[in-house]
N, C-alpha and C. Protein backbone atom coordinates (compact mmCIF):
# COMPACT_ATOMS: atom_id res chain seq x y z
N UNK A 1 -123.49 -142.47 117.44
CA UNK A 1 -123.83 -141.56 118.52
C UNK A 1 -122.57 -140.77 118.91
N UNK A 2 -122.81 -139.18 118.95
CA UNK A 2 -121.42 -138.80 119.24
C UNK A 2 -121.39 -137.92 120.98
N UNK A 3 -120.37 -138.21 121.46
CA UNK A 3 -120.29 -137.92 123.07
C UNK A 3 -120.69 -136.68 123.30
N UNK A 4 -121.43 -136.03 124.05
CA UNK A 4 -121.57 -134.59 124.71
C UNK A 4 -120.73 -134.35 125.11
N UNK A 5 -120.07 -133.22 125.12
CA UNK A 5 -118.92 -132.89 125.98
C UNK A 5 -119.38 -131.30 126.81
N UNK A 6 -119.29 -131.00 128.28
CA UNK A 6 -118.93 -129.80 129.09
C UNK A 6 -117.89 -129.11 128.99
N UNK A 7 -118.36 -127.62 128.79
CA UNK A 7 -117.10 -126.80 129.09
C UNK A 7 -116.71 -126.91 130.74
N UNK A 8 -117.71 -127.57 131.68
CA UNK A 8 -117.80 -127.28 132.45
C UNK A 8 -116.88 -128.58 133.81
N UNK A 9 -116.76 -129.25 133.06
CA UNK A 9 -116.13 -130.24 133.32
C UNK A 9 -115.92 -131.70 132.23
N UNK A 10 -115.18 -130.76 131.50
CA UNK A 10 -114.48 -131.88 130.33
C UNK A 10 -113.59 -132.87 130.67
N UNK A 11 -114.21 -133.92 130.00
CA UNK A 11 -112.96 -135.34 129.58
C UNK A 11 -111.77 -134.82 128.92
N UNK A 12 -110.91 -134.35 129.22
CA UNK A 12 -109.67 -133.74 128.00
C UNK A 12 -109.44 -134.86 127.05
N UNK A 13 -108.76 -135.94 127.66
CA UNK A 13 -108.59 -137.16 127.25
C UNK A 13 -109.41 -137.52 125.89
N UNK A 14 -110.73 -137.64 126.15
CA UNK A 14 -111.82 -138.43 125.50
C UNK A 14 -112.17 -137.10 123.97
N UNK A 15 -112.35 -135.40 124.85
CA UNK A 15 -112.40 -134.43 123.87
C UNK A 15 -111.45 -134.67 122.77
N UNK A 16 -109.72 -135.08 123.26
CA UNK A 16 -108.89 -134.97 121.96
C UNK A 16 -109.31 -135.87 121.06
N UNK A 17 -109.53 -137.00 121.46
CA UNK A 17 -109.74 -138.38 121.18
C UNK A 17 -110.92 -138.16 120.07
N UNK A 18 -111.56 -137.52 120.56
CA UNK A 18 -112.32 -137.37 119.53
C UNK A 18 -112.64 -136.33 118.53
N UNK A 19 -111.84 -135.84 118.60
CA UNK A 19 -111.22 -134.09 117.87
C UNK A 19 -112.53 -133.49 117.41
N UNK A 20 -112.72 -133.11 119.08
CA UNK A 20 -114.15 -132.48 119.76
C UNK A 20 -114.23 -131.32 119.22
N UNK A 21 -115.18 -130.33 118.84
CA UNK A 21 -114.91 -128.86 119.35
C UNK A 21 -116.45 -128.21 120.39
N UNK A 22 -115.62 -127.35 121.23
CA UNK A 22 -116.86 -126.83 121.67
C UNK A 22 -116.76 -125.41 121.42
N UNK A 23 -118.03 -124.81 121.46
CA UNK A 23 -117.71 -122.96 121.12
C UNK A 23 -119.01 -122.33 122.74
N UNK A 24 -118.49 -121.02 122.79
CA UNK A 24 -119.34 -120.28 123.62
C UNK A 24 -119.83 -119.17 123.13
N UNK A 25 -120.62 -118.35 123.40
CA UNK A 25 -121.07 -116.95 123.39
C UNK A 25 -121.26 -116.56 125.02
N UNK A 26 -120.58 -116.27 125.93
CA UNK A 26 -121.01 -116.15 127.48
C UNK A 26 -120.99 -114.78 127.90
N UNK A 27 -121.69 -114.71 128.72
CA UNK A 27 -122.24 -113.19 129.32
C UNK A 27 -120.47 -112.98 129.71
N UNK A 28 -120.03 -111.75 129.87
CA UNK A 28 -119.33 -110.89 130.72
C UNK A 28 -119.24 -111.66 132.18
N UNK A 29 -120.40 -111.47 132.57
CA UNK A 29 -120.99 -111.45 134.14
C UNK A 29 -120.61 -113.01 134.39
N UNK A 30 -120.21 -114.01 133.52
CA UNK A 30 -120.24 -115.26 133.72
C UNK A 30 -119.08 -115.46 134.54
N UNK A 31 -117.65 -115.06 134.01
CA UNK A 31 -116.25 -115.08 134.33
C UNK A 31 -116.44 -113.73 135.24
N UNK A 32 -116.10 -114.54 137.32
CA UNK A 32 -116.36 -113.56 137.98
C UNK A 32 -115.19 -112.58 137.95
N UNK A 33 -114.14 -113.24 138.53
CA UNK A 33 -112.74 -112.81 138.66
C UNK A 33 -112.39 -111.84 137.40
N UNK A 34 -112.74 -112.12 136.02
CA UNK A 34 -112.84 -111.03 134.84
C UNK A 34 -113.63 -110.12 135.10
N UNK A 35 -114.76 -110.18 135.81
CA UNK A 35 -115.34 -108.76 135.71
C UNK A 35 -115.27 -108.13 136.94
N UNK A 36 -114.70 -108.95 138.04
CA UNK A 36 -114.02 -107.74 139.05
C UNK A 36 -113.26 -106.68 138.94
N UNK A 37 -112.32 -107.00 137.55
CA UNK A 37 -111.53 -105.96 137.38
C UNK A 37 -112.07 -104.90 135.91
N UNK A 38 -113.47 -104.95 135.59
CA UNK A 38 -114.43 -104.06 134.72
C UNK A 38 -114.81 -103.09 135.48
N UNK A 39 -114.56 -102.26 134.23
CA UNK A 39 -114.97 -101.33 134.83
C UNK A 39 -117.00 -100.89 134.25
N UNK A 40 -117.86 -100.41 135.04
CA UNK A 40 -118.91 -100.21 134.24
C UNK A 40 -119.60 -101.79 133.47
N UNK A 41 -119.30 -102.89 134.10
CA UNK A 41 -119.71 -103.85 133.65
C UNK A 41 -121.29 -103.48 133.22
N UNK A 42 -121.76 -104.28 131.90
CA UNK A 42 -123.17 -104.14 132.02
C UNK A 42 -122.97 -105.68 131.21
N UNK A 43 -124.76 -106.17 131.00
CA UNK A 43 -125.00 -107.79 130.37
C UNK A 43 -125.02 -107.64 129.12
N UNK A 44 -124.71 -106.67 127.96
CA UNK A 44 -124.42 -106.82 126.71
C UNK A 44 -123.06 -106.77 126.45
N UNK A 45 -122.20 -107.61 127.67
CA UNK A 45 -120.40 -108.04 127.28
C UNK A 45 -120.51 -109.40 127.04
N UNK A 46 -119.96 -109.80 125.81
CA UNK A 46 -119.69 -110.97 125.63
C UNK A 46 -118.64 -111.64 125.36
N UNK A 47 -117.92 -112.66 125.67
CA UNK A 47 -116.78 -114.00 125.59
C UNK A 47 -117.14 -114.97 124.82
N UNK A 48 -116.80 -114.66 123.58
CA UNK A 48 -117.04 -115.70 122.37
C UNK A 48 -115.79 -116.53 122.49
N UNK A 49 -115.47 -117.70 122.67
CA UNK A 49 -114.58 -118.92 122.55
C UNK A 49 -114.54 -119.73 121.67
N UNK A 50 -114.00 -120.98 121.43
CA UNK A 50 -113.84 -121.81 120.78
C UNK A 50 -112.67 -122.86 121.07
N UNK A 51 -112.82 -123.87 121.52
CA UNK A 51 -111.95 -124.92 121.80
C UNK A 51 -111.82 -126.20 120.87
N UNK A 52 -110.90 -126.42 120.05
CA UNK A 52 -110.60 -127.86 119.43
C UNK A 52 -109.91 -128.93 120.07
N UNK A 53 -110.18 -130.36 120.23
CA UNK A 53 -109.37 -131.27 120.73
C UNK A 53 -108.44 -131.70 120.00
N UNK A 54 -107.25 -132.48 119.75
CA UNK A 54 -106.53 -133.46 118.96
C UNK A 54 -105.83 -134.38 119.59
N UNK A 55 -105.24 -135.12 119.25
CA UNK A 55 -104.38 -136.00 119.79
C UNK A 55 -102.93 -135.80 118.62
N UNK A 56 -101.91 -135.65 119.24
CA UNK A 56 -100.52 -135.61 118.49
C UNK A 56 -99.77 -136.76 118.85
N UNK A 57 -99.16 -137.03 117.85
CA UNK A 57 -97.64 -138.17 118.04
C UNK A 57 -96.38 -137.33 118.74
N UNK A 58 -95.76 -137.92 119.85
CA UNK A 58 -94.62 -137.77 120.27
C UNK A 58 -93.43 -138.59 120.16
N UNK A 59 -92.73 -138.00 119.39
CA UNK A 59 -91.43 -138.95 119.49
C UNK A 59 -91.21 -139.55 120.86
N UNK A 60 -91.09 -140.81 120.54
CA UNK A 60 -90.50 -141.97 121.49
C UNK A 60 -92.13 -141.91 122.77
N UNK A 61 -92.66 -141.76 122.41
CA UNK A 61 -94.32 -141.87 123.26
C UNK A 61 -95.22 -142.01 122.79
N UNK A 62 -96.63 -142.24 123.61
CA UNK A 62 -97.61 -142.04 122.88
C UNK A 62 -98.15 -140.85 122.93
N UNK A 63 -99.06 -141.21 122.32
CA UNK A 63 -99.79 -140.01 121.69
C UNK A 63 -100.59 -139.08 122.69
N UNK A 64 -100.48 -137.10 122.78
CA UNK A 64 -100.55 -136.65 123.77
C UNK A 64 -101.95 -135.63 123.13
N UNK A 65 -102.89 -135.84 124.44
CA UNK A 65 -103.73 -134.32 124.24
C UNK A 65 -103.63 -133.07 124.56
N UNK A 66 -104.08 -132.69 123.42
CA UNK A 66 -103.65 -131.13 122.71
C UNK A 66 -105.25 -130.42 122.75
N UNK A 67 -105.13 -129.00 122.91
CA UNK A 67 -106.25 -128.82 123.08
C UNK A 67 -105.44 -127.03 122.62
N UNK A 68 -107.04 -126.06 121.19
CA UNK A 68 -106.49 -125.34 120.75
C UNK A 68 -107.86 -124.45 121.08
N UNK A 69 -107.24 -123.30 121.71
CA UNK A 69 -108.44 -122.40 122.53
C UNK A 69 -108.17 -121.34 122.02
N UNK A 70 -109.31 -120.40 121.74
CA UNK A 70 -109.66 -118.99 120.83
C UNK A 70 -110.25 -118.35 121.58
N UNK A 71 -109.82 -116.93 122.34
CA UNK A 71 -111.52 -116.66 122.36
C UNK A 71 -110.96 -115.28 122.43
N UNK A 72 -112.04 -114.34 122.61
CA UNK A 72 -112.33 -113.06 122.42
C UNK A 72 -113.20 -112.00 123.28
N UNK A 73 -113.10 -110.87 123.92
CA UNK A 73 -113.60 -110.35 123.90
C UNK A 73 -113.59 -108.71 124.35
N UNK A 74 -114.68 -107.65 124.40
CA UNK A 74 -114.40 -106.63 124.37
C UNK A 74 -114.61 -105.89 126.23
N UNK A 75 -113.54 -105.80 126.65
CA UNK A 75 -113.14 -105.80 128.08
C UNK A 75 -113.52 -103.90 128.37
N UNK A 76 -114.79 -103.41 129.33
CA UNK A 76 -114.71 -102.29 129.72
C UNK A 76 -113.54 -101.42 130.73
N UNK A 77 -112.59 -100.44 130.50
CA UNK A 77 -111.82 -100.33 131.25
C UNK A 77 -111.60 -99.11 131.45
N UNK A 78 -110.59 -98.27 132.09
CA UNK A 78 -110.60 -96.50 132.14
C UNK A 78 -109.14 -96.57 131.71
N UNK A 79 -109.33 -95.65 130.78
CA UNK A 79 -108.08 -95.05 130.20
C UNK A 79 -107.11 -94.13 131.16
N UNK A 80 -106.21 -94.87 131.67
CA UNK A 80 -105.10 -94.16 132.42
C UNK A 80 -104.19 -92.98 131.92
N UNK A 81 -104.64 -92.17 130.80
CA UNK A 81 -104.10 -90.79 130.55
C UNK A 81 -105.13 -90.29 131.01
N UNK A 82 -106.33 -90.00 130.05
CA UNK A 82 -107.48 -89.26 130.33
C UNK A 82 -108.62 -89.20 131.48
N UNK A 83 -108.73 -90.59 131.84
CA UNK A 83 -109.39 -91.25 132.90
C UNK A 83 -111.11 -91.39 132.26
N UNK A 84 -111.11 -91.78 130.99
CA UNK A 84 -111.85 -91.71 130.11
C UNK A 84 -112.51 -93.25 130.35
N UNK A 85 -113.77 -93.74 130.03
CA UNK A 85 -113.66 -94.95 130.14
C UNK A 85 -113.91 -95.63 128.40
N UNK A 86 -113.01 -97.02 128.47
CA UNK A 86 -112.72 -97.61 126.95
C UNK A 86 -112.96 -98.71 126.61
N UNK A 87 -113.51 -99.64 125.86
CA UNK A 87 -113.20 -100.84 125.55
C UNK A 87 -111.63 -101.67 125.02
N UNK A 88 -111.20 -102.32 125.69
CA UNK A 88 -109.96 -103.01 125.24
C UNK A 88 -110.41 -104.40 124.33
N UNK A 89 -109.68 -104.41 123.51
CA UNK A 89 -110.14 -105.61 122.90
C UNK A 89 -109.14 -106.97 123.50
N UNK A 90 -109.51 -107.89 123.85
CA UNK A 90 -109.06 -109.05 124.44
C UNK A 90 -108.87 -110.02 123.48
N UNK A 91 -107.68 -111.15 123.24
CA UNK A 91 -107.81 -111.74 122.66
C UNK A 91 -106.57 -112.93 122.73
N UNK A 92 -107.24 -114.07 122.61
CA UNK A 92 -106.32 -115.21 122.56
C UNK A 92 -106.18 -115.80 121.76
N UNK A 93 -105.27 -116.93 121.65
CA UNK A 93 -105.35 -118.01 120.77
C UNK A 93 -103.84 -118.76 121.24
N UNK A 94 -104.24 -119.63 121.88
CA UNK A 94 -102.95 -120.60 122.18
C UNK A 94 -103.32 -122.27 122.25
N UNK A 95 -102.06 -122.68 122.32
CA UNK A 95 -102.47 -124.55 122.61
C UNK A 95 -101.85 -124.88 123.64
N UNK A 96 -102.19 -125.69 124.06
CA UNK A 96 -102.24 -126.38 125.33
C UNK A 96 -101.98 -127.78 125.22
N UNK A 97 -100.53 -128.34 125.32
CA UNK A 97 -100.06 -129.83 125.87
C UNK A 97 -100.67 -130.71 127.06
N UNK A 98 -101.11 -131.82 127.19
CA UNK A 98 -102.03 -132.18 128.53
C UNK A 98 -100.58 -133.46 128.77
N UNK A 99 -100.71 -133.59 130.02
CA UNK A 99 -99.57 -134.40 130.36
C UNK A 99 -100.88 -135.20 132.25
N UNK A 100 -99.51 -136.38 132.25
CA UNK A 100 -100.87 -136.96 132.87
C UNK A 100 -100.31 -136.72 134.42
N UNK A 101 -99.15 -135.82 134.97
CA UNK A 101 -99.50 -135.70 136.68
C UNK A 101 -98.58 -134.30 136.82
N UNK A 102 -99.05 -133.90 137.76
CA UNK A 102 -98.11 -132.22 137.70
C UNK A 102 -96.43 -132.30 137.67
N UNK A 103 -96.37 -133.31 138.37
CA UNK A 103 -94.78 -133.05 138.34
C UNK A 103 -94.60 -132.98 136.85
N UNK A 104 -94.82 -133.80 136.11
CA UNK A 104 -94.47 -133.90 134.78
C UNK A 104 -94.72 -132.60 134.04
N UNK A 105 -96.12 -131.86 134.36
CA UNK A 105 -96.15 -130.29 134.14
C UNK A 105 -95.83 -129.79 134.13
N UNK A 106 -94.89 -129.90 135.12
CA UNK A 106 -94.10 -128.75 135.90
C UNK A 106 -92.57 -128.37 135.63
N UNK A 107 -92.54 -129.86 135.53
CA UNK A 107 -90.95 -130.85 134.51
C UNK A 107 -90.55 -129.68 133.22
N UNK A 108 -91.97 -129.73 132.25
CA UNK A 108 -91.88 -129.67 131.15
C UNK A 108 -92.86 -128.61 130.51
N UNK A 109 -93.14 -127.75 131.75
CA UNK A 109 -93.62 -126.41 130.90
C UNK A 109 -92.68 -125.41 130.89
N UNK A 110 -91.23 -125.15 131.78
CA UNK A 110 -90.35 -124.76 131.93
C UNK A 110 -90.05 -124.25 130.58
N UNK A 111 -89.22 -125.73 129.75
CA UNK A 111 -88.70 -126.25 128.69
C UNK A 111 -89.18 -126.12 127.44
N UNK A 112 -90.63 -126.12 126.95
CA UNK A 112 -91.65 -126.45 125.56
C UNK A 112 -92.36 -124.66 125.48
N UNK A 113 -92.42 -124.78 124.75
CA UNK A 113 -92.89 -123.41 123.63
C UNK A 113 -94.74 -123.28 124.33
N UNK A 114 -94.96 -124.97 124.56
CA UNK A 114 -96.68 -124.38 124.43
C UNK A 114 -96.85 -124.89 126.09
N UNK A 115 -97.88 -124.42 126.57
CA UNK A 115 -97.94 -124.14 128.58
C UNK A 115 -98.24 -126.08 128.16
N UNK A 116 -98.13 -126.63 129.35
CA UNK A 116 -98.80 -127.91 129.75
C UNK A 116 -99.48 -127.84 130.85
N UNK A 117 -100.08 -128.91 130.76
CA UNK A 117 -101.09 -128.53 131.76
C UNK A 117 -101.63 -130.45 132.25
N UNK A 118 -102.30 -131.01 133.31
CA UNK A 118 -102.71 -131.82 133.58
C UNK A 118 -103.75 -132.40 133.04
N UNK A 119 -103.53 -133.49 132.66
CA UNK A 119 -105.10 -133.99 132.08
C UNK A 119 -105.96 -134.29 133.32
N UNK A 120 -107.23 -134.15 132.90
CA UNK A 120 -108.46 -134.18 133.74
C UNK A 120 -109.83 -134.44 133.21
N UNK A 121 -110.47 -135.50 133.80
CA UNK A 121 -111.72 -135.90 133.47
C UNK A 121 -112.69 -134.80 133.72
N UNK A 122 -112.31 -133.61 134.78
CA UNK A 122 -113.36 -132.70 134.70
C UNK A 122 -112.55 -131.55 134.93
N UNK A 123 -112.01 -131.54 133.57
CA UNK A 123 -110.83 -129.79 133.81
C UNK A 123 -112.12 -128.92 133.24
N UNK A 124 -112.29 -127.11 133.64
CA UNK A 124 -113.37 -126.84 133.50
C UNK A 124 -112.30 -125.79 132.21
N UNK A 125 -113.08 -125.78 131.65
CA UNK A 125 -112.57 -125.12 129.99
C UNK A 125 -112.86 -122.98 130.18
N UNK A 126 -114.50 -123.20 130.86
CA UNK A 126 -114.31 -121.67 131.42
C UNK A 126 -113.13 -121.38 132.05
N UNK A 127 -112.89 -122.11 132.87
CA UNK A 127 -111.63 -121.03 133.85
C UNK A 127 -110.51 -120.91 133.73
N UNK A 128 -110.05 -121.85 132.32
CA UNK A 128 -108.85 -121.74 131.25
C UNK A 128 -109.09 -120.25 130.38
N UNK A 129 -110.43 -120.33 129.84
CA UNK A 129 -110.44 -119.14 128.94
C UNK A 129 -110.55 -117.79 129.95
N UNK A 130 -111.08 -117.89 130.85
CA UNK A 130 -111.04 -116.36 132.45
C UNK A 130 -109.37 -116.56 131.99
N UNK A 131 -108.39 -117.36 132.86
CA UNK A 131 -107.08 -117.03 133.19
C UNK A 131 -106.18 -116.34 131.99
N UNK A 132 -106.79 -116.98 131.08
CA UNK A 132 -105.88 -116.45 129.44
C UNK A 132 -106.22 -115.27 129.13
N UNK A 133 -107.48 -115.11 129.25
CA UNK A 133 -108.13 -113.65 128.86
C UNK A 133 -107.96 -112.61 130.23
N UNK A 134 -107.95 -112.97 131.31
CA UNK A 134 -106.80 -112.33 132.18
C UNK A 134 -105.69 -111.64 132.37
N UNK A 135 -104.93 -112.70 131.52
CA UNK A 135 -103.02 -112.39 131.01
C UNK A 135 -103.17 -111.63 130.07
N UNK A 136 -103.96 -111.90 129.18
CA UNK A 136 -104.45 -110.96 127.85
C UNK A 136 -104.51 -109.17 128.71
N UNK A 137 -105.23 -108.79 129.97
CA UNK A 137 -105.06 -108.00 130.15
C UNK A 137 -104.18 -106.94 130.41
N UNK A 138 -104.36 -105.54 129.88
CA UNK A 138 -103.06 -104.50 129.64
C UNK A 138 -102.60 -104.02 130.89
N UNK A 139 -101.59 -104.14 131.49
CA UNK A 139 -101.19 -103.54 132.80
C UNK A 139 -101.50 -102.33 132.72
N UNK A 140 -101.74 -101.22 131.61
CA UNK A 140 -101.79 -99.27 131.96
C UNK A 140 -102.63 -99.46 130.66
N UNK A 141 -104.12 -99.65 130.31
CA UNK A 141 -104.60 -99.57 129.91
C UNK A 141 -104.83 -97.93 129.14
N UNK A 142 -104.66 -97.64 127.94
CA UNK A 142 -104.83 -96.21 127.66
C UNK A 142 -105.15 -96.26 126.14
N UNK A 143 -105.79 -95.11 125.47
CA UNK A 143 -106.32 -95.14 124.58
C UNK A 143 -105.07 -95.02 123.28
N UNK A 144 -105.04 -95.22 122.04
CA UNK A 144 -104.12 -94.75 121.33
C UNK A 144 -103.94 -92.98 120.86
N UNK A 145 -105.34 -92.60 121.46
CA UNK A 145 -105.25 -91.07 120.98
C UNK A 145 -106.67 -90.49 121.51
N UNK A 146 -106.46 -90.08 123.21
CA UNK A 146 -107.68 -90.05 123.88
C UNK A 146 -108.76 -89.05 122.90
N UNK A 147 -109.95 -89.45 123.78
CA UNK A 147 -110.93 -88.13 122.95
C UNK A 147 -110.89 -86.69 123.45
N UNK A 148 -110.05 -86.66 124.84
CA UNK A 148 -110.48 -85.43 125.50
C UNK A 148 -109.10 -84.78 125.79
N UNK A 149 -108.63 -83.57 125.84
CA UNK A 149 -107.54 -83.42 125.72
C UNK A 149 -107.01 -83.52 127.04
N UNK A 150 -105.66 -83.93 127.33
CA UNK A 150 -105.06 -84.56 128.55
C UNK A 150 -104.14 -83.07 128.72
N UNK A 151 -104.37 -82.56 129.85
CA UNK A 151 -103.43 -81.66 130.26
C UNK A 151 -101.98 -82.17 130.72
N UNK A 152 -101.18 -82.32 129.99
CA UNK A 152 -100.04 -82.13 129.82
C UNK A 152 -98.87 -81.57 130.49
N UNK A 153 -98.88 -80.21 130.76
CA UNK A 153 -98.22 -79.57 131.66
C UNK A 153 -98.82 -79.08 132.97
N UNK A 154 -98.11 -78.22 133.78
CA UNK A 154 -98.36 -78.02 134.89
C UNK A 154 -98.56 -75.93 134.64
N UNK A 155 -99.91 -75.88 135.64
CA UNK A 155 -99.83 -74.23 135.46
C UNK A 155 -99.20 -73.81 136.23
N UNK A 156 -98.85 -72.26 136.50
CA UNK A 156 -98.21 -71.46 137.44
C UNK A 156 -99.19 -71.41 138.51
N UNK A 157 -100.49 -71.93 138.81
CA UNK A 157 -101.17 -72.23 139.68
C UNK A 157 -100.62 -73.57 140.36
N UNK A 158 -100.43 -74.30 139.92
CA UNK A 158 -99.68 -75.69 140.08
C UNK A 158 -98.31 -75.31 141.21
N UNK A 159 -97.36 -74.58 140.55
CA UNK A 159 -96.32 -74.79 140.92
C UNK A 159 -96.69 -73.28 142.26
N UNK A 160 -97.54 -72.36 142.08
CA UNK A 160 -97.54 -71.46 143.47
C UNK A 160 -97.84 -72.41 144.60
N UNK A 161 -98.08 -73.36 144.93
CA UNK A 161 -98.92 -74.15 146.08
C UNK A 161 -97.71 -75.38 146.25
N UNK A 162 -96.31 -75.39 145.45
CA UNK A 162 -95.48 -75.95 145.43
C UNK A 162 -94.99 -75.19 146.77
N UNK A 163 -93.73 -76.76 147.25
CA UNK A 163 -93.33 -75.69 149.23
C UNK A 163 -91.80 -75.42 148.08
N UNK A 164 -90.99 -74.13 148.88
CA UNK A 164 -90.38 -74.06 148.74
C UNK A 164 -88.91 -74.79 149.02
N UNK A 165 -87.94 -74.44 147.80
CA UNK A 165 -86.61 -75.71 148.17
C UNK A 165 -86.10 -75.35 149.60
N UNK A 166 -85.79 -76.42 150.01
CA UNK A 166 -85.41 -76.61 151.45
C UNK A 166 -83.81 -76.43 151.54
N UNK A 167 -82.95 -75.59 152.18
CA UNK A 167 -81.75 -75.19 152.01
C UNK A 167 -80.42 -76.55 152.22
N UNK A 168 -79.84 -76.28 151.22
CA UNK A 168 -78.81 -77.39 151.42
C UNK A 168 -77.86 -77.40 152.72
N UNK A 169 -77.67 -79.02 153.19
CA UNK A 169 -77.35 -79.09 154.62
C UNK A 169 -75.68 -78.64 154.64
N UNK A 170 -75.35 -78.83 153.50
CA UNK A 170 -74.02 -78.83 153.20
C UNK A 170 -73.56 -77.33 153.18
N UNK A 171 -74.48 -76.06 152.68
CA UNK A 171 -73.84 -74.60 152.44
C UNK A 171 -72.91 -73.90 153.23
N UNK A 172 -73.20 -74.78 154.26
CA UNK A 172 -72.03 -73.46 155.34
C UNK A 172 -70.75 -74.43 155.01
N UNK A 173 -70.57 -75.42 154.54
CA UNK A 173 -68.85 -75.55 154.17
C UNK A 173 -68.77 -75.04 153.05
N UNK A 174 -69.33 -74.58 152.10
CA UNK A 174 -68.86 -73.72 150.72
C UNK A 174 -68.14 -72.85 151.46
N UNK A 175 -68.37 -72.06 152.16
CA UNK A 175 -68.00 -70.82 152.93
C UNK A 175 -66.48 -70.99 153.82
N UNK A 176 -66.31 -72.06 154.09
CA UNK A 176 -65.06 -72.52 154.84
C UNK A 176 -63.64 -72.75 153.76
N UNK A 177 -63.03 -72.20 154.33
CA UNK A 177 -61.57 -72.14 153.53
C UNK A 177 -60.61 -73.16 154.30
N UNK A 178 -60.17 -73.88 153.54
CA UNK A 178 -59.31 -74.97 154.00
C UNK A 178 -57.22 -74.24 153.86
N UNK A 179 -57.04 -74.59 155.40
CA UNK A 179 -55.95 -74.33 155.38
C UNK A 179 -55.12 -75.61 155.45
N UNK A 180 -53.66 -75.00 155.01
CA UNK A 180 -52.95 -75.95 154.75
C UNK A 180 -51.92 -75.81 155.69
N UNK A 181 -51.60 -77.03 156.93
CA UNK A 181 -50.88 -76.96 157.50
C UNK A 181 -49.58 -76.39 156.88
N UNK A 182 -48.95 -75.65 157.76
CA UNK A 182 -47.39 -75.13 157.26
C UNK A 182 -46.12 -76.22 157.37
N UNK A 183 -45.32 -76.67 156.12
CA UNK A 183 -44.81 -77.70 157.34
C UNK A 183 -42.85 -76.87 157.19
C-alpha cells in the first residue's frame, strides 16, 4: 500500500522517505497573491508543477529531506515600453534542504547554495510553488520587440507646453568685477 500524500499539507519527512512525487495542473485563479499582480486574469491560466522527495546523506549526520520543485507557467502582464498587454513565461526549478527548527534555517541558509527551509508535517507545497513563481517575476516586464511602435522621442508639441528655464540665481555676480585691494 503506498501513502497518499497533499500538496496541501504534506509530511516532508515521510514524502522524502519515500521518494514521493506529486505533480499539478492548477487554475491561475488558485494562487491568490499570483494573480493579484495579473493582469487580465482569465480561467484558461495554468501552473503545471512537479515536486520529488529524497532523502540525502550528510557528512557527519543523518540523513536530510530534500525536496526538488518544477513548475511553470504563462503569467498575463503589460509591457512597460508599449503598455501592450503580454504573456511572461514563468519558470522554476530549484531544491530545497529541510532542516528540523528555524534557527537552524536560518543558521544555514545564509551559508549553502540551496534555500532551507523547516520540516513540517503539514508544509503546504502550493504556497512554496506561489512564492518561487513570485521571485520568478520580472521587476519591468517588457516585450523583446513590442508589436506597436513605441514613440521614442519627444515632438515640438511636447517641448512648446515645456515652462521656460528659470534664470540663474547666481547671474548678477558674472557682472561684478572683483577688485584688488591696493596694498
Amino acid at each position: 500500500m503506498t501513502k497518499e500524500f497533499s500538496a496541501d499539507r504534506l509530511d516532508v519527512k515521510a514524502f522524502a522517505q519515500a521518494k514521493a512525487r506529486l505533480a499539478g495542473h492548477d487554475s491561475l485563479l488558485k494562487y491568490k497573491r499570483l494573480s493579484q499582480s495579473a493582469h487580465k486574469l482569465h480561467p484558461e491560466l495554468y501552473v503545471d508543477w512537479s515536486a520529488d522527495g529524497e532523502l540525502r546523506d550528510r557528512l557527519g549526520s543523518s540523513p536530510q529531506a530534500w525536496l526538488h520543485l518544477k513548475a511553470e507557467a504563462a503569467f498575463p502582464v503589460v509591457c512597460q515600453r508599449c503598455m501592450q498587454p503580454m504573456d511572461v513565461p514563468l519558470r522554476v526549478d530549484r531544491r530545497f534542504r529541510f532542516v528540523h527548527d528555524e534557527a537552524t534555517a536560518e543558521a544555514q541558509d545564509g551559508e549553502s547554495e540551496e534555500d532551507v527551509l523547516v520540516l513540517s508535517r503539514e508544509f503546504n507545497l502550493r504556497e512554496l510553488v506561489e512564492d518561487e513563481l513570485l521571485l520568478d517575476l520580472p521587476l519591468v516586464p517588457r516585450h523583446d520587440e513590442c508589436p506597436v511602435p513605441v514613440q521614442m522621442s519627444v515632438g515640438e508639441e511636447d517641448l512648446a507646453s515645456e515652462p521656460a528655464p528659470a534664470n540663474n540665481p547666481f547671474a548678477a555676480l558674472a557682472g561684478l568685477q572683483m577688485h584688488k585691494p591696493k596694498s
